[in-house]
Protein backbone atom coordinates (compact mmCIF):
# COMPACT_ATOMS: atom_id res chain seq x y z
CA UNK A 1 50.40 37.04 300.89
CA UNK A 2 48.23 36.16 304.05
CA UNK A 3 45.06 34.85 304.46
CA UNK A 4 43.44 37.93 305.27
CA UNK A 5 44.58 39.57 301.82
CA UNK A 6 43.69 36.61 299.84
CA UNK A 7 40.11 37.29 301.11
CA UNK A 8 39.54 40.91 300.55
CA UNK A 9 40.71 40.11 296.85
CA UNK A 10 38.07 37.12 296.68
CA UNK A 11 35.53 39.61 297.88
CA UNK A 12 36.41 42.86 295.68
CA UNK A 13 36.25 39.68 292.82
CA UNK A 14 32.84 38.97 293.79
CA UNK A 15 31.61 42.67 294.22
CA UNK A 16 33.10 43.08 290.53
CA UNK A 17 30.91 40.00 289.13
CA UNK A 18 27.87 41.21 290.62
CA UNK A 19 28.23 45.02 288.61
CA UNK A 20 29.10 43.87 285.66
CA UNK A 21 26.65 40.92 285.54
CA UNK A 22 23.19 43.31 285.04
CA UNK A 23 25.70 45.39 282.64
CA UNK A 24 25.50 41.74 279.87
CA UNK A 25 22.02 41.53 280.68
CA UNK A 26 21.27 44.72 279.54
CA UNK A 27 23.51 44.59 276.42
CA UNK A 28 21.87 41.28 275.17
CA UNK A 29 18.38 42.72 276.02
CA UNK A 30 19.47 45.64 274.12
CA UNK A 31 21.21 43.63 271.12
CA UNK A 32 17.83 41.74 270.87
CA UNK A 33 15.72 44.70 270.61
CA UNK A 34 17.98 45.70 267.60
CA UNK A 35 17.36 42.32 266.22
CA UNK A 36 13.75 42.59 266.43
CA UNK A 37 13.74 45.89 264.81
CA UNK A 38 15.43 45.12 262.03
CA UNK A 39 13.59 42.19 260.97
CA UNK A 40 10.07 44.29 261.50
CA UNK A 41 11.80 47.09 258.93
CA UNK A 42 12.61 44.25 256.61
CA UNK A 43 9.64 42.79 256.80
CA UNK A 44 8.09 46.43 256.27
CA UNK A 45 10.40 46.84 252.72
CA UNK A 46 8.98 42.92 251.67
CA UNK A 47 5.24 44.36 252.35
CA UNK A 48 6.23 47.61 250.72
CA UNK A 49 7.51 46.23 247.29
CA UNK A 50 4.95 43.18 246.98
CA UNK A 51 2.72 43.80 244.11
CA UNK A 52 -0.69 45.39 244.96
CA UNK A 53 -3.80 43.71 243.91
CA UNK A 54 -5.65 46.29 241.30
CA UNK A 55 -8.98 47.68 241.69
CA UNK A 56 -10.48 46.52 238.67
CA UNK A 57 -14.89 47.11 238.08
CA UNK A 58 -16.65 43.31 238.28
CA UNK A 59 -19.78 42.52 237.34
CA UNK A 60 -21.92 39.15 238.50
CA UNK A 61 -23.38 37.20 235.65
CA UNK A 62 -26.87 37.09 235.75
CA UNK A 63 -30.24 34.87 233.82
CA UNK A 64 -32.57 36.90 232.58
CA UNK A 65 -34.23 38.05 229.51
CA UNK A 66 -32.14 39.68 226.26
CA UNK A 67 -32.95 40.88 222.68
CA UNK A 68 -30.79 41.78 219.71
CA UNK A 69 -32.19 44.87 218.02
CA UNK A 70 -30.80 46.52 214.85
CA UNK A 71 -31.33 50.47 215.68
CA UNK A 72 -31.94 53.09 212.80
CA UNK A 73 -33.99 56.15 212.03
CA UNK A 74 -36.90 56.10 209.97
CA UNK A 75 -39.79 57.97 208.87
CA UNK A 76 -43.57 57.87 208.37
CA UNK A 77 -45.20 57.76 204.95
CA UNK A 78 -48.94 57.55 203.63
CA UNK A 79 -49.69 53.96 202.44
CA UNK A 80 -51.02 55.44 199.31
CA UNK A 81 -49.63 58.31 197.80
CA UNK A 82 -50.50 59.70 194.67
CA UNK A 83 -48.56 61.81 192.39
CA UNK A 84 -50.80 64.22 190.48
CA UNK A 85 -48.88 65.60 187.24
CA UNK A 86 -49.76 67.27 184.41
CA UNK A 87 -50.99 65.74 181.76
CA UNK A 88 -50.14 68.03 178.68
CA UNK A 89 -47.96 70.83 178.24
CA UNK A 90 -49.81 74.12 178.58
CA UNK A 91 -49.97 76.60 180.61
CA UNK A 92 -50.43 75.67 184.64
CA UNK A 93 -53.30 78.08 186.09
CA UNK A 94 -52.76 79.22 189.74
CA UNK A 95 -53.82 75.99 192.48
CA UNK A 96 -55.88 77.13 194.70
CA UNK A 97 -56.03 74.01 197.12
CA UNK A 98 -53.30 74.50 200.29
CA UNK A 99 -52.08 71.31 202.27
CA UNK A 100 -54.19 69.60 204.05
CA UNK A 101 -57.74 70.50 202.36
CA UNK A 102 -59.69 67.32 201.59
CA UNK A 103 -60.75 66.60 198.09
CA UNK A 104 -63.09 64.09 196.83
CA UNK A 105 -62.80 61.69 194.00
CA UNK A 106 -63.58 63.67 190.57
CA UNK A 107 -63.02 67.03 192.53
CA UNK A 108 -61.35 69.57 189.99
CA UNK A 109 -57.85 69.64 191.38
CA UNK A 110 -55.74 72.20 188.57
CA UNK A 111 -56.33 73.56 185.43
CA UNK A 112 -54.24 74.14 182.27
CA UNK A 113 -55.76 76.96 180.05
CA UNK A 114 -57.47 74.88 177.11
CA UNK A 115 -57.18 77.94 174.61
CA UNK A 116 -53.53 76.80 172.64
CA UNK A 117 -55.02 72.98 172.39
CA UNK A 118 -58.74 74.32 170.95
CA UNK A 119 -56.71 76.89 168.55
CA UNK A 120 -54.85 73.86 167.40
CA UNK A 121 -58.29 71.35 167.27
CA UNK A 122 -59.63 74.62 164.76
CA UNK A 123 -56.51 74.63 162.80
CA UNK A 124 -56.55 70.95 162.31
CA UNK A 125 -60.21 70.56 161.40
CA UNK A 126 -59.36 73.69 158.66
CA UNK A 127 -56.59 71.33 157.37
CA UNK A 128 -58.78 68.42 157.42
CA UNK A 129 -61.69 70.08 155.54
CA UNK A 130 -59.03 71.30 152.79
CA UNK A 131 -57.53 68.24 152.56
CA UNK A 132 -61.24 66.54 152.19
CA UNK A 133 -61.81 69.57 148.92
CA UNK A 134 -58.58 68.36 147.19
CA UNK A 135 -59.14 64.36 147.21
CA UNK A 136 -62.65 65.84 146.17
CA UNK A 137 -60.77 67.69 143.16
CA UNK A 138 -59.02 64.85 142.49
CA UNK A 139 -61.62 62.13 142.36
CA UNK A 140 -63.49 64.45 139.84
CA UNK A 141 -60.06 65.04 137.96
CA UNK A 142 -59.79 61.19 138.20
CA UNK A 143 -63.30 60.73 136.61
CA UNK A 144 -62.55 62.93 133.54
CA UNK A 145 -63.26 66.56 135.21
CA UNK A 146 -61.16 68.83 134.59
CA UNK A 147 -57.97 69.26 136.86
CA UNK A 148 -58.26 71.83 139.55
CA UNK A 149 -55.19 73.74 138.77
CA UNK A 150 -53.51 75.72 141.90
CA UNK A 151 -54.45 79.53 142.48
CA UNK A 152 -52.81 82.37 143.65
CA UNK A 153 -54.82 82.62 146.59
CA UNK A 154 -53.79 78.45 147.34
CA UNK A 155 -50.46 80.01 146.71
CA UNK A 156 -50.34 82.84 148.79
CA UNK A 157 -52.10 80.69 151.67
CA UNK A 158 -49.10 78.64 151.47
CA UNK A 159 -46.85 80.56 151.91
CA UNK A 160 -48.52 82.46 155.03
CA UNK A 161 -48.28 78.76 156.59
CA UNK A 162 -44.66 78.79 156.18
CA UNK A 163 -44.44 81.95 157.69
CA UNK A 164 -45.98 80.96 160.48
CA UNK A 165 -44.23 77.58 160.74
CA UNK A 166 -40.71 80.18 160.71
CA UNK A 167 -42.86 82.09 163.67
CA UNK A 168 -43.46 79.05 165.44
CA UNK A 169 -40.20 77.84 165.22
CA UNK A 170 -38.25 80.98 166.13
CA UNK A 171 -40.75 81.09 169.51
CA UNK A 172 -39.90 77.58 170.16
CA UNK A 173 -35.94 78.16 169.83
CA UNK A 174 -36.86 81.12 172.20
CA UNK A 175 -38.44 78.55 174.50
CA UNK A 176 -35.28 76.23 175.01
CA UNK A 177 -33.02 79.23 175.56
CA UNK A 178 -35.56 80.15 178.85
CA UNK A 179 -35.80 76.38 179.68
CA UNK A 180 -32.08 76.08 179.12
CA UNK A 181 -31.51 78.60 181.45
CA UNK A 182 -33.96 77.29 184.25
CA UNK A 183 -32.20 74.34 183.86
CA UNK A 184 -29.10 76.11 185.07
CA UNK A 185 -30.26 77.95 187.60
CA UNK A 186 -31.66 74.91 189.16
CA UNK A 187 -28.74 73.36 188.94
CA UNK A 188 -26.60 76.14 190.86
CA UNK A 189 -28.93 75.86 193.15
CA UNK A 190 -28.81 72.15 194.02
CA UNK A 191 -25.32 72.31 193.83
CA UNK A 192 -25.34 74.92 197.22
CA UNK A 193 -27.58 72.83 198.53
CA UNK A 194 -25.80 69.98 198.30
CA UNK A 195 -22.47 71.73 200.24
CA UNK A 196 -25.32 72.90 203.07
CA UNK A 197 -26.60 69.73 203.00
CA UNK A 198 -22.97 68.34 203.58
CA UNK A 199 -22.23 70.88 206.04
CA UNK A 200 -25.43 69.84 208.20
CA UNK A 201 -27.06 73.17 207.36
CA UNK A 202 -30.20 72.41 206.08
CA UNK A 203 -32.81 69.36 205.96
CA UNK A 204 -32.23 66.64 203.49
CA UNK A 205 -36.41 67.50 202.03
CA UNK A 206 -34.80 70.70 200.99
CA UNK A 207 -32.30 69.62 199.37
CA UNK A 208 -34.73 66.62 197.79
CA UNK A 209 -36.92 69.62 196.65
CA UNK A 210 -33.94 71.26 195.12
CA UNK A 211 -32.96 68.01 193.19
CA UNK A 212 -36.69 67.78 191.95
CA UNK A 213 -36.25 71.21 190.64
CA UNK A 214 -33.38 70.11 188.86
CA UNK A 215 -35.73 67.34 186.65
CA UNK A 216 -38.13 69.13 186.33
CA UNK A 217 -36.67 71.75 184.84
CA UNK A 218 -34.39 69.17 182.62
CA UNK A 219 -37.57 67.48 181.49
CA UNK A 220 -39.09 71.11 180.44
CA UNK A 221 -36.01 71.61 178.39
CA UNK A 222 -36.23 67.91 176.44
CA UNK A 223 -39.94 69.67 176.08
CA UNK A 224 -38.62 72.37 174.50
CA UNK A 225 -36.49 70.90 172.22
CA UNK A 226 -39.04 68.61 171.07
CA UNK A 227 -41.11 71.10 170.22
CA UNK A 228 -38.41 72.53 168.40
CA UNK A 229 -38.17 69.48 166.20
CA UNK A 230 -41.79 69.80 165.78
CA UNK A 231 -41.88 73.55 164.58
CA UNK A 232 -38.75 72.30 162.31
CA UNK A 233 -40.90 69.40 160.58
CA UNK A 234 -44.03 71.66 160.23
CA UNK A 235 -41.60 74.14 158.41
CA UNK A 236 -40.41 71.62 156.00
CA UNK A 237 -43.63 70.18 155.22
CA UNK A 238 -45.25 74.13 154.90
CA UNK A 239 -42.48 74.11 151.93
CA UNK A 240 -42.77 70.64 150.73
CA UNK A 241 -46.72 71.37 150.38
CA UNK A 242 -45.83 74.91 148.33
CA UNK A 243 -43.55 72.43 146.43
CA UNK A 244 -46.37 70.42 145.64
CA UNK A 245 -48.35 73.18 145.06
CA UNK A 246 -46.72 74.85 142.36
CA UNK A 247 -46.07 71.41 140.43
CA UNK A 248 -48.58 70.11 137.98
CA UNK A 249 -50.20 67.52 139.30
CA UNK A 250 -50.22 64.97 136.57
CA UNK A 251 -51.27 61.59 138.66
CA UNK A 252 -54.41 62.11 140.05
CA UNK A 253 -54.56 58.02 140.79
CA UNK A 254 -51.40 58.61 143.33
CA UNK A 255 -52.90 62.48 144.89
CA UNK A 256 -56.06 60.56 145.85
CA UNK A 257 -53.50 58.13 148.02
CA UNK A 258 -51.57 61.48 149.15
CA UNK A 259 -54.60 63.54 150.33
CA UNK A 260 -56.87 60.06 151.60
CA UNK A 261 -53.29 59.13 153.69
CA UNK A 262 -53.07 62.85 154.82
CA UNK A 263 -56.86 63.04 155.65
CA UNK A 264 -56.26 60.14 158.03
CA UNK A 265 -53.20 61.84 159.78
CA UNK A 266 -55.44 64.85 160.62
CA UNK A 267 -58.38 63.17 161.77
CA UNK A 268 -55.67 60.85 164.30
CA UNK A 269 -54.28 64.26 165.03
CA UNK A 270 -57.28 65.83 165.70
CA UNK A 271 -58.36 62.90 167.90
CA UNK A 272 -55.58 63.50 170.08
CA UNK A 273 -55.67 66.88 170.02
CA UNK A 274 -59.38 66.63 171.40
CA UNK A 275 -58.50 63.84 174.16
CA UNK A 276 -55.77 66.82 175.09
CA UNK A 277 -57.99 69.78 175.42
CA UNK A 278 -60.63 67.43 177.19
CA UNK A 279 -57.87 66.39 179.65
CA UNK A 280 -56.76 70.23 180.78
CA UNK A 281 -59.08 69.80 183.80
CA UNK A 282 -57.41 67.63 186.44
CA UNK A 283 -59.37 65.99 188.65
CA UNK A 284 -58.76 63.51 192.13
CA UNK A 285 -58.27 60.08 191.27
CA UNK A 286 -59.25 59.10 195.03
CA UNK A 287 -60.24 60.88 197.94
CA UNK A 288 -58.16 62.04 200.44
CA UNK A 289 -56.36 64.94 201.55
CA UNK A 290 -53.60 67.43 200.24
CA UNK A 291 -49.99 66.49 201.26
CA UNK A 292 -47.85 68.75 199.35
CA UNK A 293 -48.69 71.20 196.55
CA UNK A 294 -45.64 71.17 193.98
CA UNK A 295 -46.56 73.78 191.53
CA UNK A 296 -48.72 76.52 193.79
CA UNK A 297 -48.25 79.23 191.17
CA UNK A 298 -48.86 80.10 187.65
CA UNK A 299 -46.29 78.95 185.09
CA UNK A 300 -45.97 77.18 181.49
CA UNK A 301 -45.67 73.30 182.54
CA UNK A 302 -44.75 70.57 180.61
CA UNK A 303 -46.54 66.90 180.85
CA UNK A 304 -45.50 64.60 183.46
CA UNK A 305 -44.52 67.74 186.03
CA UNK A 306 -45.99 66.40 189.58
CA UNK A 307 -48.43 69.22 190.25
CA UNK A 308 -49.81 68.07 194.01
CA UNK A 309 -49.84 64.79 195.95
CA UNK A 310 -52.70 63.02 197.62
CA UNK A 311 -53.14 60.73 200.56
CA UNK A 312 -54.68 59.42 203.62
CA UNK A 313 -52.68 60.94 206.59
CA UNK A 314 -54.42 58.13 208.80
CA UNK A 315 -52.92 55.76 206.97
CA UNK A 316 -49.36 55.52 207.59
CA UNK A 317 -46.49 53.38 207.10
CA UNK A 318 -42.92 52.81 209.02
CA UNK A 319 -40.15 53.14 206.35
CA UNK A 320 -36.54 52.53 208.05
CA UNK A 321 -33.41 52.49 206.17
CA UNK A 322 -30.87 50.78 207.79
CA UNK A 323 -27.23 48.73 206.59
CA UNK A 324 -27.16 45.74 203.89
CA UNK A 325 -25.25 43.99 206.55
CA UNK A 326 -27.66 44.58 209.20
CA UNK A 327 -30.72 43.63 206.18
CA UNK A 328 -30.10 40.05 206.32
CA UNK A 329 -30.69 39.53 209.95
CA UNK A 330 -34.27 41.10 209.88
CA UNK A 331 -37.46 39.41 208.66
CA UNK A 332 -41.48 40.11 208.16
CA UNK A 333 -42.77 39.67 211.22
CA UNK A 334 -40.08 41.40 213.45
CA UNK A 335 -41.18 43.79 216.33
CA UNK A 336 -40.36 47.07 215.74
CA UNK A 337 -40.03 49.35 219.16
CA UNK A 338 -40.31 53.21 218.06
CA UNK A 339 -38.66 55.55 220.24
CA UNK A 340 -38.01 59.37 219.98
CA UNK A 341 -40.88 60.43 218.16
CA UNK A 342 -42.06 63.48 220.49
CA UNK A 343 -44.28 61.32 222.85
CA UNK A 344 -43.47 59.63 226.31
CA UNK A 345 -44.97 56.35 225.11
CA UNK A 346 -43.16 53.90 223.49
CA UNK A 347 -45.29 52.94 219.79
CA UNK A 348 -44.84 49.54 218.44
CA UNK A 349 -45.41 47.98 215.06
CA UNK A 350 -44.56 45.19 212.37
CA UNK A 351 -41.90 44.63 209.74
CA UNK A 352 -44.15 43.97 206.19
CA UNK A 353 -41.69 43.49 203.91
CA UNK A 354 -37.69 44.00 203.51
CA UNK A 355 -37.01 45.48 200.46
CA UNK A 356 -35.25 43.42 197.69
CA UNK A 357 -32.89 46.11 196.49
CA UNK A 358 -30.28 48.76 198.07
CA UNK A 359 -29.14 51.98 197.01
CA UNK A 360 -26.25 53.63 197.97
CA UNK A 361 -26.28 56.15 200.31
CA UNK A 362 -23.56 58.69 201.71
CA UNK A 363 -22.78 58.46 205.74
CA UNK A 364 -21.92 62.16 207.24
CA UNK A 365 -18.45 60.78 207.15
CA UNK A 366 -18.49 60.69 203.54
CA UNK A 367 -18.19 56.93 203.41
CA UNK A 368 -20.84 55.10 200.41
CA UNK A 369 -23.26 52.19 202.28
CA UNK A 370 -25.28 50.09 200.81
CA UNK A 371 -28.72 50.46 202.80
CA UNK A 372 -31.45 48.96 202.60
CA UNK A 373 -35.68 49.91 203.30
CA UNK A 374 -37.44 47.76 205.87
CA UNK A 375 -41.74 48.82 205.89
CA UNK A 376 -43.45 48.39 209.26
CA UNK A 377 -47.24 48.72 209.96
CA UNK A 378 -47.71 50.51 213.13
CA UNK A 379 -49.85 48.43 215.70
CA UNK A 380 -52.31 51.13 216.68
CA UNK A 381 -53.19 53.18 213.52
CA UNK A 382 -54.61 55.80 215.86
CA UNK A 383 -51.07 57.74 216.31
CA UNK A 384 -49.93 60.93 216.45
CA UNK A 385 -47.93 61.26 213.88
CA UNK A 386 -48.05 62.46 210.31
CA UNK A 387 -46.41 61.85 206.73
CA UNK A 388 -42.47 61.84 206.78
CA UNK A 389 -42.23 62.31 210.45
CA UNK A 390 -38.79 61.41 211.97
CA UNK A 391 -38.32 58.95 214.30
CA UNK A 392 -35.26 55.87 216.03
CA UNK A 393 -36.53 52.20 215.47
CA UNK A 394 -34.93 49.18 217.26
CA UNK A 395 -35.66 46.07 214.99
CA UNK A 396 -36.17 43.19 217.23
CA UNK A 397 -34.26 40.50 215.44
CA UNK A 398 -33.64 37.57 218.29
CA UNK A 399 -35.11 37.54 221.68
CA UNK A 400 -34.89 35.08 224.69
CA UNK A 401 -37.15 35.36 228.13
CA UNK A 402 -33.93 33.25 230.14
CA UNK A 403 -30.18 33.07 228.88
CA UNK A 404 -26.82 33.72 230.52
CA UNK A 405 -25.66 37.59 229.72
CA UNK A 406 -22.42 38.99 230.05
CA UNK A 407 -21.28 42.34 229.21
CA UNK A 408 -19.50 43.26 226.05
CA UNK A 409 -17.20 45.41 228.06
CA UNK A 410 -15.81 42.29 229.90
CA UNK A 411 -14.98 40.03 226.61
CA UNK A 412 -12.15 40.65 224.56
CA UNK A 413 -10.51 38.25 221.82
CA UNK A 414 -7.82 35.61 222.26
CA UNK A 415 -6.76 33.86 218.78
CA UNK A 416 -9.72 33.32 217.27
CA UNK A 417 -11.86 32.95 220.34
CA UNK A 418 -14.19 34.99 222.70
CA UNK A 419 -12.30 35.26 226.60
CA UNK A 420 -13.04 36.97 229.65
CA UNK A 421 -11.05 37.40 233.10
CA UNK A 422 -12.98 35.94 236.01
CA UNK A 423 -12.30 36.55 239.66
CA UNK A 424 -10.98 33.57 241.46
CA UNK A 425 -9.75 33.66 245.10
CA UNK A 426 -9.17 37.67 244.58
CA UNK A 427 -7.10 36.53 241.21
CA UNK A 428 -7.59 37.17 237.43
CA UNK A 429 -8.18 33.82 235.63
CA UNK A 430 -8.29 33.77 231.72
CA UNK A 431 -11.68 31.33 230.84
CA UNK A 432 -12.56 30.87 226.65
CA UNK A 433 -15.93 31.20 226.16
CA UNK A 434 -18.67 30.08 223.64
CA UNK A 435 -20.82 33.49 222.87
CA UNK A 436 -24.30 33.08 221.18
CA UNK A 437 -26.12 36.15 219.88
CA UNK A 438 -25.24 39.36 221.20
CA UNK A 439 -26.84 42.70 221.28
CA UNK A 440 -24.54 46.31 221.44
CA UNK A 441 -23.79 46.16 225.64
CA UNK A 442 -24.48 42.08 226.21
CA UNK A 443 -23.83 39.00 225.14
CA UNK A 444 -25.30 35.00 225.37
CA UNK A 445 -23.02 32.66 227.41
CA UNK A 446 -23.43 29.24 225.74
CA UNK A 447 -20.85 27.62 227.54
CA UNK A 448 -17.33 28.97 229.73
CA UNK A 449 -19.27 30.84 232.55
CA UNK A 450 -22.07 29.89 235.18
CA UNK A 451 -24.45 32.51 237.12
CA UNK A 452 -22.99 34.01 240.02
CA UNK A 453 -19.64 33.94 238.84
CA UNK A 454 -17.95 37.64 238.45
CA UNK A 455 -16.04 39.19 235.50
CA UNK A 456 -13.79 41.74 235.28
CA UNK A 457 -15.43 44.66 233.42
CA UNK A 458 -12.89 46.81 230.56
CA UNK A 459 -9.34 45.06 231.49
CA UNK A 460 -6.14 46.68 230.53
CA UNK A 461 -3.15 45.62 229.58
CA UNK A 462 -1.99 45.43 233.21
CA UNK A 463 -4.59 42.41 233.66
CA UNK A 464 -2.95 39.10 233.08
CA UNK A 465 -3.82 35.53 234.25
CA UNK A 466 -3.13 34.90 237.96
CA UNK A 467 -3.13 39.00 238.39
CA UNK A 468 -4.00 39.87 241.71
CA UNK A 469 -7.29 42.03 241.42
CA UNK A 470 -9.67 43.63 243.89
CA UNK A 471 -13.00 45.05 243.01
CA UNK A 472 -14.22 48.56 243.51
């Protein structure tokens, strides 16, 4: 090959270099580009599957002031309430007072028509007077007279008294049947009552009224049967006297015992028959005014039936009944904070006195509680409220002007301890806590937490320790 060859090869080598050396560049430039690609999508994927912090609701602890109240319902009642009732059986006459009329002490109140106790003061005293003539007879028959022997008209006067003894006890069997029946009746009727009152249909006073019904009507049929025992011994002794009657009396030493002993049981009788008829006129023990006429009508009543109640509406008391459990923590001296009473203002008053014993009461759930009355004295006695008015109390029980709060909704229990999740470095760290008193939405921070520190408020189950969290 000659020299001139040998150089046009060298050159078409050298062209040849010079093409294909831009043609690497470009494919490494290229290649690199892929590299860098790929690791940005990786990296995407790694930023794509990391766990996301969660949006969780904090809450910064605060000082400031807190109180533990035990919330209930209550109602208003006079101080001093008096029960007006009948004092004898008899027949009621129509009451003429109405609800809130003032009375004044001694003022005539009811009356029970006096005619059955005056025809029974006459019978008695015509008993009594016969009873004096035969320990007369017998005193003379005692001193040698001669013995007043019994006569048909005695006789026949005798025997009219058991008659009427059989009359009086037929009219009192007649009597328990018709209280029997009331009884009944009243009994139905608290029983609807009581499903109403279950069902949230009516008021718990009517159904109160209802069961008041019930006793009374139960204690007009013990009446009734008493006086049924009563008509029974008159009977027997109508025939033991016509007994004694008709026998000769042959000991006039032991008939002057008899008749002295029965002159004494008449004159007691009569005594008490007097006080009786003297007592059919009720009067006001106190003045006041009319809270609630029982009896407004005219009926046969037997003692002891509440016939009106009495009172000083100005003079009111706070009665709340609230849990046994609850009872303990609350003592004389406690604010009370009324709320919901039909005013804007807020009315204060005073616990008096916790009542020593419970009673059980049924929940709307069913469920028996023990509960337990607590008596305030309202602050201002100038309200405007009346007797049995309902009302919400908070019972102030603990109180503190500067403590550490946190939220209920942030604690929840670990083992037997109190723990919250705090917000560190935008993680959730567990921290135990020592809790002091605590009221239904916060709680004192003895120890575990400092102000300005943030909790997280109602964690999940996806909250753990070292969770990554972010607030809202």
């Amino acid at each position: 090959m000659t020299s001139t060859n040998q150089n046009n090869l060298r050159t078409l080598d050298q062209d040849i270099a010079v093409v294909e050396q831009p043609t690497r560049k470009r494919i490494l430039a290229r290649r690199w580009w892929y590299g860098l690609a790929g690791l940005g999508l990786v990296g995407l994927v790694a930023y794509g599957l990391r766990p996301q912090p969660i949006a969780v609701d904090l809450a910064t602890l605060e000082r400031g002031p807190l109180q533990v109240t035990v919330k209930a319902e209550g109602q208003t009642r006079v101080r001093d309430r008096f029960v007006v009732a009948a004092p004898v059986d008899g027949e009621l006459q129509r009451i003429a007072l109405k609800v809130g009329d003032p009375v004044a002490p001694g003022a005539t109140l009811a009356q029970i028509d006096p005619l059955p106790l005056t025809t029974r003061v006459a019978s008695t005293q015509a008993q009594l007077r016969a009873t004096q003539a035969q320990l007369r007879a017998a005193q003379a028959q005692l001193d040698g007279v001669e013995t007043q022997r019994p006569k048909p008209a005695a006789l026949n006067q005798a025997e009219t008294r058991i008659q009427a003894a059989q009359a009086a006890e037929r009219q009192a069997q007649a009597r328990v049947q018709e209280a029997q029946a009331a009884r009944e009746q009243a009994q139905r009727e608290r029983q609807r009552l009581e499903n109403l009152y279950a069902q949230g249909a009516i008021a718990r006073q009517t159904l109160e009224s209802a069961q008041l019904a019930e006793t009374q009507r139960q204690q007009e049929l013990e009446t009734a049967r008493q006086q049924v025992a009563v008509a029974q011994a008159d009977l027997q002794a109508a025939r033991d006297g016509l007994t004694v009657l008709r026998a000769e009396q042959r000991d006039p030493d032991y008939l002057v015992e008899v008749y002295q002993a029965q002159i004494a049981g008449l004159e007691a009788e009569l005594a008490n028959l007097a006080d009786d008829a003297r007592r059919t006129t009720i009067t006001a023990p106190t003045a006041g005014q009319v809270l609630q006429v029982m009896e407004p009508s005219a009926r046969y009543v037997a003692a002891g039936t509440p016939l009106l109640a009495l009172g000083n509406p100005g003079d009111l008391e706070l009665v709340i009944d609230i849990l046994s459990t609850d009872a303990v923590r609350v003592s004389p001296q406690d604010t009370v904070r009324v709320e919901r009473w039909g005013g804007d203002q807020m009315l204060t008053a005073t616990v008096r006195r916790v009542e020593p014993s419970a009673f059980t009461e049924v929940s709307a759930l069913g469920v028996d509680e023990q509960r337990v009355n607590v008596i305030a004295d309202f602050e201002d006695p100038n309200i405007p409220l009346g007797d049995g008015f309902r009302v919400e109390a908070q019972i102030v029980v603990w109180e503190s002007p500067d403590v550490l709060k946190i939220p209920i909704s942030a604690l929840f229990r670990c083992d037997t301890d109190w723990c919250t999740f705090v917000h560190e470095a935008g993680r959730a760290q567990q921290r135990r806590l020592t809790l002091g008193p605590r009221s239904d939405f916060e709680a004192v921070v003895e120890s575990g937490l400092a102000a300005g520190e943030q909790v997280v408020l109602y964690p999940g189950d996806k909250i753990e320790a070292g969770t990554r969290i972010t607030g809202r």
